[in-house]
C-alpha atoms as a PDB file:
ATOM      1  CA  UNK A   1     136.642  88.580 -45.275  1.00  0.00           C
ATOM      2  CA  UNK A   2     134.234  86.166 -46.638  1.00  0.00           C
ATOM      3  CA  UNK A   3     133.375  82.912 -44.580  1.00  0.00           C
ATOM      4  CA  UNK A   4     133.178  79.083 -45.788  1.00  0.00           C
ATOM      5  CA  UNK A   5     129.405  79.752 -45.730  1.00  0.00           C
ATOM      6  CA  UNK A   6     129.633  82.631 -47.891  1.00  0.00           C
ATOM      7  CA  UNK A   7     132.231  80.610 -50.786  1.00  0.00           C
ATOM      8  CA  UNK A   8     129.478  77.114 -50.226  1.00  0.00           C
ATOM      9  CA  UNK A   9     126.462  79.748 -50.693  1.00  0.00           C
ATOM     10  CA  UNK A  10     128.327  81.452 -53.866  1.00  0.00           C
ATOM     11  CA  UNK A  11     129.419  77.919 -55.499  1.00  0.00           C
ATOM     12  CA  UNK A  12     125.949  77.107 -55.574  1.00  0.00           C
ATOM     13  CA  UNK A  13     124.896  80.134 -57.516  1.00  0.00           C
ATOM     14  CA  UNK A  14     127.699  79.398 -59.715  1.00  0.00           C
ATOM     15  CA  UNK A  15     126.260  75.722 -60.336  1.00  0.00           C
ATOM     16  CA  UNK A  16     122.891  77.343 -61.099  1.00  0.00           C
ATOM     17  CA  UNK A  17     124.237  79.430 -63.699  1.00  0.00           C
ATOM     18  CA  UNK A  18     126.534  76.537 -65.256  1.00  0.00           C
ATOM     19  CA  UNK A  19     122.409  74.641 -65.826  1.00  0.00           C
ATOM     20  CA  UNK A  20     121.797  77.337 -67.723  1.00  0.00           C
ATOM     21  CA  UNK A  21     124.419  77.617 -69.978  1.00  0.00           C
ATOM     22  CA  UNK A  22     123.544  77.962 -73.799  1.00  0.00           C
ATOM     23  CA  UNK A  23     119.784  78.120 -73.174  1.00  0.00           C
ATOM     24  CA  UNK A  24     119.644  82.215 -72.126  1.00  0.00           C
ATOM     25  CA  UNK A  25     121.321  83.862 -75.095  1.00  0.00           C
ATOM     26  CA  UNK A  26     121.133  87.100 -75.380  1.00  0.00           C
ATOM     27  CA  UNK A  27     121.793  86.983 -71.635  1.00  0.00           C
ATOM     28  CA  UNK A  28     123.979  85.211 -69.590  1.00  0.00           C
ATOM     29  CA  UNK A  29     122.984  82.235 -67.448  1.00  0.00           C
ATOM     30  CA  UNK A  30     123.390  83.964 -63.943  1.00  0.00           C
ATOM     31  CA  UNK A  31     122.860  82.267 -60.967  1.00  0.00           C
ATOM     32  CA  UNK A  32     121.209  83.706 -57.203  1.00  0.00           C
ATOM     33  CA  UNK A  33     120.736  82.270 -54.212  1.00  0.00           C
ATOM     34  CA  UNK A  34     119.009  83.993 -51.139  1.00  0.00           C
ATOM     35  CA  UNK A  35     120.694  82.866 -47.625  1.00  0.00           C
ATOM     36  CA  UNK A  36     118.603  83.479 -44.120  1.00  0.00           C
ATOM     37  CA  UNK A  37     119.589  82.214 -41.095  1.00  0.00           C
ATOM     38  CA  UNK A  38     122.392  79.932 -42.876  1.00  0.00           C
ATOM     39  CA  UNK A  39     119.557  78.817 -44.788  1.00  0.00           C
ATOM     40  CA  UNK A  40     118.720  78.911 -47.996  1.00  0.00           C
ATOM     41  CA  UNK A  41     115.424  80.791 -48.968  1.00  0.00           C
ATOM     42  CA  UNK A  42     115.280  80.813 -52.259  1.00  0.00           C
ATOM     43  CA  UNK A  43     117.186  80.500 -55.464  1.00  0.00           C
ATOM     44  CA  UNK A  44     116.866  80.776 -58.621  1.00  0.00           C
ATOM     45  CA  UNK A  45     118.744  81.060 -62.904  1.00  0.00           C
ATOM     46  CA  UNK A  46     118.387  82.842 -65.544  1.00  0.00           C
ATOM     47  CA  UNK A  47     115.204  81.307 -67.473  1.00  0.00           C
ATOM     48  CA  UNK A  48     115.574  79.975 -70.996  1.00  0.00           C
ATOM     49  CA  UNK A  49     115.289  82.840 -73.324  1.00  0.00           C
ATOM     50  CA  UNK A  50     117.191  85.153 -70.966  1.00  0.00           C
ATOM     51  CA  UNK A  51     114.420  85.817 -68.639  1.00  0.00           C
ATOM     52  CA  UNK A  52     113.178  86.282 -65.949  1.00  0.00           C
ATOM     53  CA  UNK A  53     116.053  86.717 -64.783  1.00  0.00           C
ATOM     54  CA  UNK A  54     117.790  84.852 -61.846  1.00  0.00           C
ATOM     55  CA  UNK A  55     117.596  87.539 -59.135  1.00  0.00           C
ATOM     56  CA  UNK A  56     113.576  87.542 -59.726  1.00  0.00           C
ATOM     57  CA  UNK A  57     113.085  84.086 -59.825  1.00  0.00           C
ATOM     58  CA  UNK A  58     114.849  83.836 -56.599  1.00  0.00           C
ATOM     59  CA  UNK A  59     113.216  86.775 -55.083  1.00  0.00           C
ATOM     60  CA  UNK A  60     109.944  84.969 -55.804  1.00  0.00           C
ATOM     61  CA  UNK A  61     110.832  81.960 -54.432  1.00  0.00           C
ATOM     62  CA  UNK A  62     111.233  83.030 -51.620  1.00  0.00           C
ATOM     63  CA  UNK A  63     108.488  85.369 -50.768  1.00  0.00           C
ATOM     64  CA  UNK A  64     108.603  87.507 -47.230  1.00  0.00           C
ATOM     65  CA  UNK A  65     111.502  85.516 -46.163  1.00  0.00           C
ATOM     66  CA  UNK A  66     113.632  87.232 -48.523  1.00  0.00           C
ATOM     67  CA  UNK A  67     113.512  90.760 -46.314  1.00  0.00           C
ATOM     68  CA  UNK A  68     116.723  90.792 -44.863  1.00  0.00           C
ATOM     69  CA  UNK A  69     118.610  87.757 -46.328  1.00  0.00           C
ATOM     70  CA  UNK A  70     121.646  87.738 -47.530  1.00  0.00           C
ATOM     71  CA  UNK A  71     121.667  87.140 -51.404  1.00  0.00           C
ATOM     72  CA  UNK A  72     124.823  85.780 -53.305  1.00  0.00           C
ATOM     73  CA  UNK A  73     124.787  86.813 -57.381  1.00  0.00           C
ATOM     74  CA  UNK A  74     127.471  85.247 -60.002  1.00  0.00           C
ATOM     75  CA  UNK A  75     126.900  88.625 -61.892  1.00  0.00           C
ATOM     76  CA  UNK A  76     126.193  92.143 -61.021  1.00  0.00           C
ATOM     77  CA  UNK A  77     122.574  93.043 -60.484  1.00  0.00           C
ATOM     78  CA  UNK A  78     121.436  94.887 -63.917  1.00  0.00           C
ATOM     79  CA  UNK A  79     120.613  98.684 -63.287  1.00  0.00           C
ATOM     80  CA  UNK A  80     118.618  99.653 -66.434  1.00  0.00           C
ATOM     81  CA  UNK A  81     115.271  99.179 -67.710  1.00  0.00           C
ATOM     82  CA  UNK A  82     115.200  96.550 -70.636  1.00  0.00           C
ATOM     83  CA  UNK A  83     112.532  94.320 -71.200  1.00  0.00           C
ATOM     84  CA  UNK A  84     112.008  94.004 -67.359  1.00  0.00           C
ATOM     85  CA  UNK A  85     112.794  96.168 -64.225  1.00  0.00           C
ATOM     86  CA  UNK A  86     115.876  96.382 -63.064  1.00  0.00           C
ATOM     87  CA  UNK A  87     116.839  93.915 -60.597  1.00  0.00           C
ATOM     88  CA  UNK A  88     118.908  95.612 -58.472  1.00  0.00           C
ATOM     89  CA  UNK A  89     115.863  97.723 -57.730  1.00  0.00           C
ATOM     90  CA  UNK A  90     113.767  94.496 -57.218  1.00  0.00           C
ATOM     91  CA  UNK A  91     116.571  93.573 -54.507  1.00  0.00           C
ATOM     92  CA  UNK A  92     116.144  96.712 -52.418  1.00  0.00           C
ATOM     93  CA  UNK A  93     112.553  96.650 -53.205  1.00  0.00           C
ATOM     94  CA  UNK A  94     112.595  93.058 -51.886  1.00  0.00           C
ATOM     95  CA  UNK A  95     114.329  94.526 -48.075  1.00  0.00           C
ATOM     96  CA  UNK A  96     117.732  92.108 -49.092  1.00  0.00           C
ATOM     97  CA  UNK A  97     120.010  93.332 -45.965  1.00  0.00           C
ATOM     98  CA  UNK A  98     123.424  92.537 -48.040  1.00  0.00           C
ATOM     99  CA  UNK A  99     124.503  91.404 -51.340  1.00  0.00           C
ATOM    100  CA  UNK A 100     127.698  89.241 -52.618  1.00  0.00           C
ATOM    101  CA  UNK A 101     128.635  89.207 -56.047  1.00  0.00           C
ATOM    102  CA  UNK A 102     131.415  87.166 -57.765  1.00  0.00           C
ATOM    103  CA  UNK A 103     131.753  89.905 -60.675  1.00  0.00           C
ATOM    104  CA  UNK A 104     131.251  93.072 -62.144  1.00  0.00           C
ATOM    105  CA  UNK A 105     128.775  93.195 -65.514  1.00  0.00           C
ATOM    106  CA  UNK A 106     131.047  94.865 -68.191  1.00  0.00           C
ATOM    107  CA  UNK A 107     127.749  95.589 -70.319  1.00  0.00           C
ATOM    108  CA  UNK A 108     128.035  99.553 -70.550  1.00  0.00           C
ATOM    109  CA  UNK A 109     124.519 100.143 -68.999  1.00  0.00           C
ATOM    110  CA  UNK A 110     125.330  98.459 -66.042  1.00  0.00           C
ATOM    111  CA  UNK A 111     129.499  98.682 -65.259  1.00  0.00           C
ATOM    112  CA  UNK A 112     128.931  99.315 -61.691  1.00  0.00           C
ATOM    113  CA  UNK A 113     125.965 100.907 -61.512  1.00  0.00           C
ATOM    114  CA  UNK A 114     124.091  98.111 -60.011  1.00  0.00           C
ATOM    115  CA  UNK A 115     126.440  98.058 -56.939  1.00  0.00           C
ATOM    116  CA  UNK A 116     125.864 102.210 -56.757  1.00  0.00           C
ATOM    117  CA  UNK A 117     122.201 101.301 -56.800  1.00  0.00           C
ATOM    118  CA  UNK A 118     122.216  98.749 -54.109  1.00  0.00           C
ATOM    119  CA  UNK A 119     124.805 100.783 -51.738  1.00  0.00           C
ATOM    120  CA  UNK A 120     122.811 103.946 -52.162  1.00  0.00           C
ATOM    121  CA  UNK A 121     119.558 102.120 -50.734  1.00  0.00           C
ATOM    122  CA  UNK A 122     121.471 101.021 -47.480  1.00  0.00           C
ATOM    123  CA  UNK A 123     122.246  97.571 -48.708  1.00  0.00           C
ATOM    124  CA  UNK A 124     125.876  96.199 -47.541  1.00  0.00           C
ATOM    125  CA  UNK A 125     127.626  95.045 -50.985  1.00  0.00           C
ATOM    126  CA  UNK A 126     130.786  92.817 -51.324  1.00  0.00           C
ATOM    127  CA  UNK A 127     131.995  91.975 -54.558  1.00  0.00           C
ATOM    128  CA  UNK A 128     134.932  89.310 -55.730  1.00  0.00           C
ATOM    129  CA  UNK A 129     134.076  86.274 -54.131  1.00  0.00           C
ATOM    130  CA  UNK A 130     134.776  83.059 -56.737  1.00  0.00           C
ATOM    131  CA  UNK A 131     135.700  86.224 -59.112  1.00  0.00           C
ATOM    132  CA  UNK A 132     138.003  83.570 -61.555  1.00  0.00           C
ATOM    133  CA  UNK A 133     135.104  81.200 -62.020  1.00  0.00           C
ATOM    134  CA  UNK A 134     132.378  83.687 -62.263  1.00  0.00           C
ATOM    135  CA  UNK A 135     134.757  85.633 -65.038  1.00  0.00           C
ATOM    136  CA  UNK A 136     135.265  82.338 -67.390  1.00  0.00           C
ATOM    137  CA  UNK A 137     131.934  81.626 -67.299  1.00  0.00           C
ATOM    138  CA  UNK A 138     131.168  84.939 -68.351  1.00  0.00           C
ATOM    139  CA  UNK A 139     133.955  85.155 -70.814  1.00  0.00           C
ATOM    140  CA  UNK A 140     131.853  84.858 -73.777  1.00  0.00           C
ATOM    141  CA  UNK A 141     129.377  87.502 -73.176  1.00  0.00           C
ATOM    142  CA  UNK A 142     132.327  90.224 -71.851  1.00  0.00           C
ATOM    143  CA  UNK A 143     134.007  89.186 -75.869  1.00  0.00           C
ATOM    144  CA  UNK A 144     130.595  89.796 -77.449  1.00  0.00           C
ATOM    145  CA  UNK A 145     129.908  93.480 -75.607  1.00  0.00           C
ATOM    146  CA  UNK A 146     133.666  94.335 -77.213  1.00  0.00           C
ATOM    147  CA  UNK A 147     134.263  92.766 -79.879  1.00  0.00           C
ATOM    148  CA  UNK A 148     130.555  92.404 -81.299  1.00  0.00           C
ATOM    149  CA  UNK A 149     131.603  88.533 -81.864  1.00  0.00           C
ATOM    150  CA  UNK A 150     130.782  85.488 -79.670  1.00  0.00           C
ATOM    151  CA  UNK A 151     134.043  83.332 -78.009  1.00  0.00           C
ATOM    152  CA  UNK A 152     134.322  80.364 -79.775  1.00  0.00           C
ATOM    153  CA  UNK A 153     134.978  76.918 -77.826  1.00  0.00           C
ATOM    154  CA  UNK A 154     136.387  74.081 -78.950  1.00  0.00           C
ATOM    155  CA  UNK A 155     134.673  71.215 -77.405  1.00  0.00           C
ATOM    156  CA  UNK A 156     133.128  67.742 -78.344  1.00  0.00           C
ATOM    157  CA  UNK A 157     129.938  68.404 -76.271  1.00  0.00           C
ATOM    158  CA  UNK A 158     127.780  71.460 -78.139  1.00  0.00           C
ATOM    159  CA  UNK A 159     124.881  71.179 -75.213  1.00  0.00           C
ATOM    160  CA  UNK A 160     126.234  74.404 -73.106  1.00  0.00           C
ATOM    161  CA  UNK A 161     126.826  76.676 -76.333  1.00  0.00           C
ATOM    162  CA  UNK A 162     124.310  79.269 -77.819  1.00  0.00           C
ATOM    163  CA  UNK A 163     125.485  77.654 -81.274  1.00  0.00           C
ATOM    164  CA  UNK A 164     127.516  75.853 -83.282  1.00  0.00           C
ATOM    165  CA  UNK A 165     129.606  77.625 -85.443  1.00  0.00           C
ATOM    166  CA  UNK A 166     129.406  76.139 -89.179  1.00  0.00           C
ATOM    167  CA  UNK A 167     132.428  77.709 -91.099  1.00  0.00           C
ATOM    168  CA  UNK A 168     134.459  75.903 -93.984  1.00  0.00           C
ATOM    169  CA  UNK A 169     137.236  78.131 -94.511  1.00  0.00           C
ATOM    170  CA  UNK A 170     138.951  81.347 -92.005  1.00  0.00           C
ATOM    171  CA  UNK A 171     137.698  83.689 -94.741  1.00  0.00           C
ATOM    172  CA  UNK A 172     134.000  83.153 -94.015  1.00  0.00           C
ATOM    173  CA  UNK A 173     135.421  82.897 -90.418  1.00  0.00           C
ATOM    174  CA  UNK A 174     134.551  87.000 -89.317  1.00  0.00           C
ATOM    175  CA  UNK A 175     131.360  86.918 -91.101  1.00  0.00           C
ATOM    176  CA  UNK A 176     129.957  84.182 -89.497  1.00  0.00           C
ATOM    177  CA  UNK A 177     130.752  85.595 -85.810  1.00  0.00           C
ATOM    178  CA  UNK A 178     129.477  88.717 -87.091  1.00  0.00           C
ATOM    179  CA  UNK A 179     126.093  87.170 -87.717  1.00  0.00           C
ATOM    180  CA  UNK A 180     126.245  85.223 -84.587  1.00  0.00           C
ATOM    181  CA  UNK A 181     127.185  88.182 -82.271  1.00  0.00           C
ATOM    182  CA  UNK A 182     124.483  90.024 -84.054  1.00  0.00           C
ATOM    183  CA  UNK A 183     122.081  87.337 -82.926  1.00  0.00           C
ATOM    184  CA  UNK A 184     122.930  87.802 -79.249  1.00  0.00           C
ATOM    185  CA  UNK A 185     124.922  84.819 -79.025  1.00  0.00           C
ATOM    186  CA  UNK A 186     127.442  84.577 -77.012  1.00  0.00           C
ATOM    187  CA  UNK A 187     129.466  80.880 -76.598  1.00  0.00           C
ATOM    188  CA  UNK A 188     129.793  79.571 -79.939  1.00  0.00           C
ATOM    189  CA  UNK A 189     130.985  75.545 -80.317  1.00  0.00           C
ATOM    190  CA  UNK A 190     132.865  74.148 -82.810  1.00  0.00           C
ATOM    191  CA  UNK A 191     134.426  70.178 -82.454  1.00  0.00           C
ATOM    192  CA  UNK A 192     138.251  70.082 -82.116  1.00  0.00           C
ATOM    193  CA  UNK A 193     138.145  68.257 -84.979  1.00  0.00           C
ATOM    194  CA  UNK A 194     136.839  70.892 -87.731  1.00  0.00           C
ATOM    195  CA  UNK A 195     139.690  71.098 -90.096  1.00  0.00           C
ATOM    196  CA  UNK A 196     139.970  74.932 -88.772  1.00  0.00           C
ATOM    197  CA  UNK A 197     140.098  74.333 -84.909  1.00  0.00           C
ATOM    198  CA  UNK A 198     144.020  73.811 -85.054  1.00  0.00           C
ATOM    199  CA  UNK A 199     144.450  77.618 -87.265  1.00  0.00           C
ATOM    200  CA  UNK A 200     141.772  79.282 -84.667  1.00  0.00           C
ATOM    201  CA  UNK A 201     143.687  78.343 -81.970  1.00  0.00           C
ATOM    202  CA  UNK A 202     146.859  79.097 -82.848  1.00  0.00           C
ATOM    203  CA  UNK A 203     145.449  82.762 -83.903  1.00  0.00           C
ATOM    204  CA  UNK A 204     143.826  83.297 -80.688  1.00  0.00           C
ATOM    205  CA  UNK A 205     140.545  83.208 -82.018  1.00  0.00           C
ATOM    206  CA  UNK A 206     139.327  80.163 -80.193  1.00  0.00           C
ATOM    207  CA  UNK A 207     140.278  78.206 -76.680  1.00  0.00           C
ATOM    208  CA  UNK A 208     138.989  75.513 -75.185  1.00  0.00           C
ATOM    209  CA  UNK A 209     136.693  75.047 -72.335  1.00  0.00           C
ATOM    210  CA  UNK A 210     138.474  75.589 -68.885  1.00  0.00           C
ATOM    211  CA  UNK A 211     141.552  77.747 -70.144  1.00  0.00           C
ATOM    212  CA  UNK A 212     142.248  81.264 -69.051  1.00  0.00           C
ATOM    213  CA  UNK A 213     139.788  83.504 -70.097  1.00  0.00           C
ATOM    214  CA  UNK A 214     140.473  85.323 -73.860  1.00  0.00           C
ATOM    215  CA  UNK A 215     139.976  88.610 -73.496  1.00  0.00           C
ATOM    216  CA  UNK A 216     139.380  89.824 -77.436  1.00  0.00           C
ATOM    217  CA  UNK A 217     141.891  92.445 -76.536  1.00  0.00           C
END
């Protein structure tokens, strides 16, 4: 059972993300926040460029007060070594008693594994909390690890977006994600004015910002 503390402490990670939306491509804009003592440590997003990443910046934040805090994660700690460490082995490093994360990374290297990590080194895990808003933020990125494509938004404002997508008929249309996905990006823009906006969104092959997540399925 999660607490009002634990949904205030979450929404804030969740607002750190949002800052970093369309400036961390090929990674998602995560958001962290370490609690201790009802108080918040340290916090920290995804940098521009995709790293560090948010975990990190909010481990270093805080410092020694991060040993036994309580740290609340929009996405699942990774579990694999890319261009950095894992993070969920910087957590446990770190001493964080307990983790809560809003949802589950569907890249294929993590899927879990992160949780197994954390649980296996004694930390308490709890995963689900603000689950809907954490999942359409990361909407675009679950499309682009199955479908190879970026989701494409229609929306006036192209600030939060990896790109805009420049297309001038639905024939170029699978290229052009193609290229994009290939890229790394993974929120694609285009005005709900472009002549095609009306035809993508009737074929399911665009939605607009705030509607139920597509799935690419």
């Amino acid at each position: 059972m999660f607490s009002p503390a634990d949904f205030r402490f979450m929404d804030t990670a969740l607002a750190l993300a949002r800052t970093q939306l369309g400036r961390t491509a090929p990674n998602p804009a995560v958001g962290c926040v370490l609690v201790s003592g009802n108080s918040i440590v340290g916090w920290g997003a995804t940098a521009d460029g995709g790293r560090p990443h948010a975990e990190r910046r909010a481990l270093e934040m805080a410092g020694e007060a991060s040993r036994g805090s309580r740290a609340y994660v929009t996405l699942e700690p990774c579990a694999f070594h890319g261009q950095t460490p894992p993070c969920a082995d910087a957590l446990v490093e770190a001493g964080i008693g307990s983790v809560v994360i809003a949802c589950l990374d569907e890249h294929p290297k993590v899927a879990g594994r992160g949780v197994v990590r954390l649980r296996d080194a004694g930390i308490a895990v709890e995963t689900g909390l603000r689950a809907h808003e954490a999942a359409a933020l990361y909407a675009g990125f679950f499309h682009r690890l199955r479908t190879g494509q970026p989701m494409v938004y229609l929306d006036p404002e192209p600030a939060q977006y990896d790109a805009m997508l420049t297309v001038a008929s639905m024939s170029e249309l699978s290229r052009h994600l193609d290229r994009l996905g290939d890229a790394g990006m993974n929120r694609v823009n285009l005005a709900p004015e472009h002549p095609l906006a009306a035809r993508l969104l009737e074929a399911g092959q665009a939605q607009y910002p705030g509607s139920p997540s597509h799935t690419g399925r």
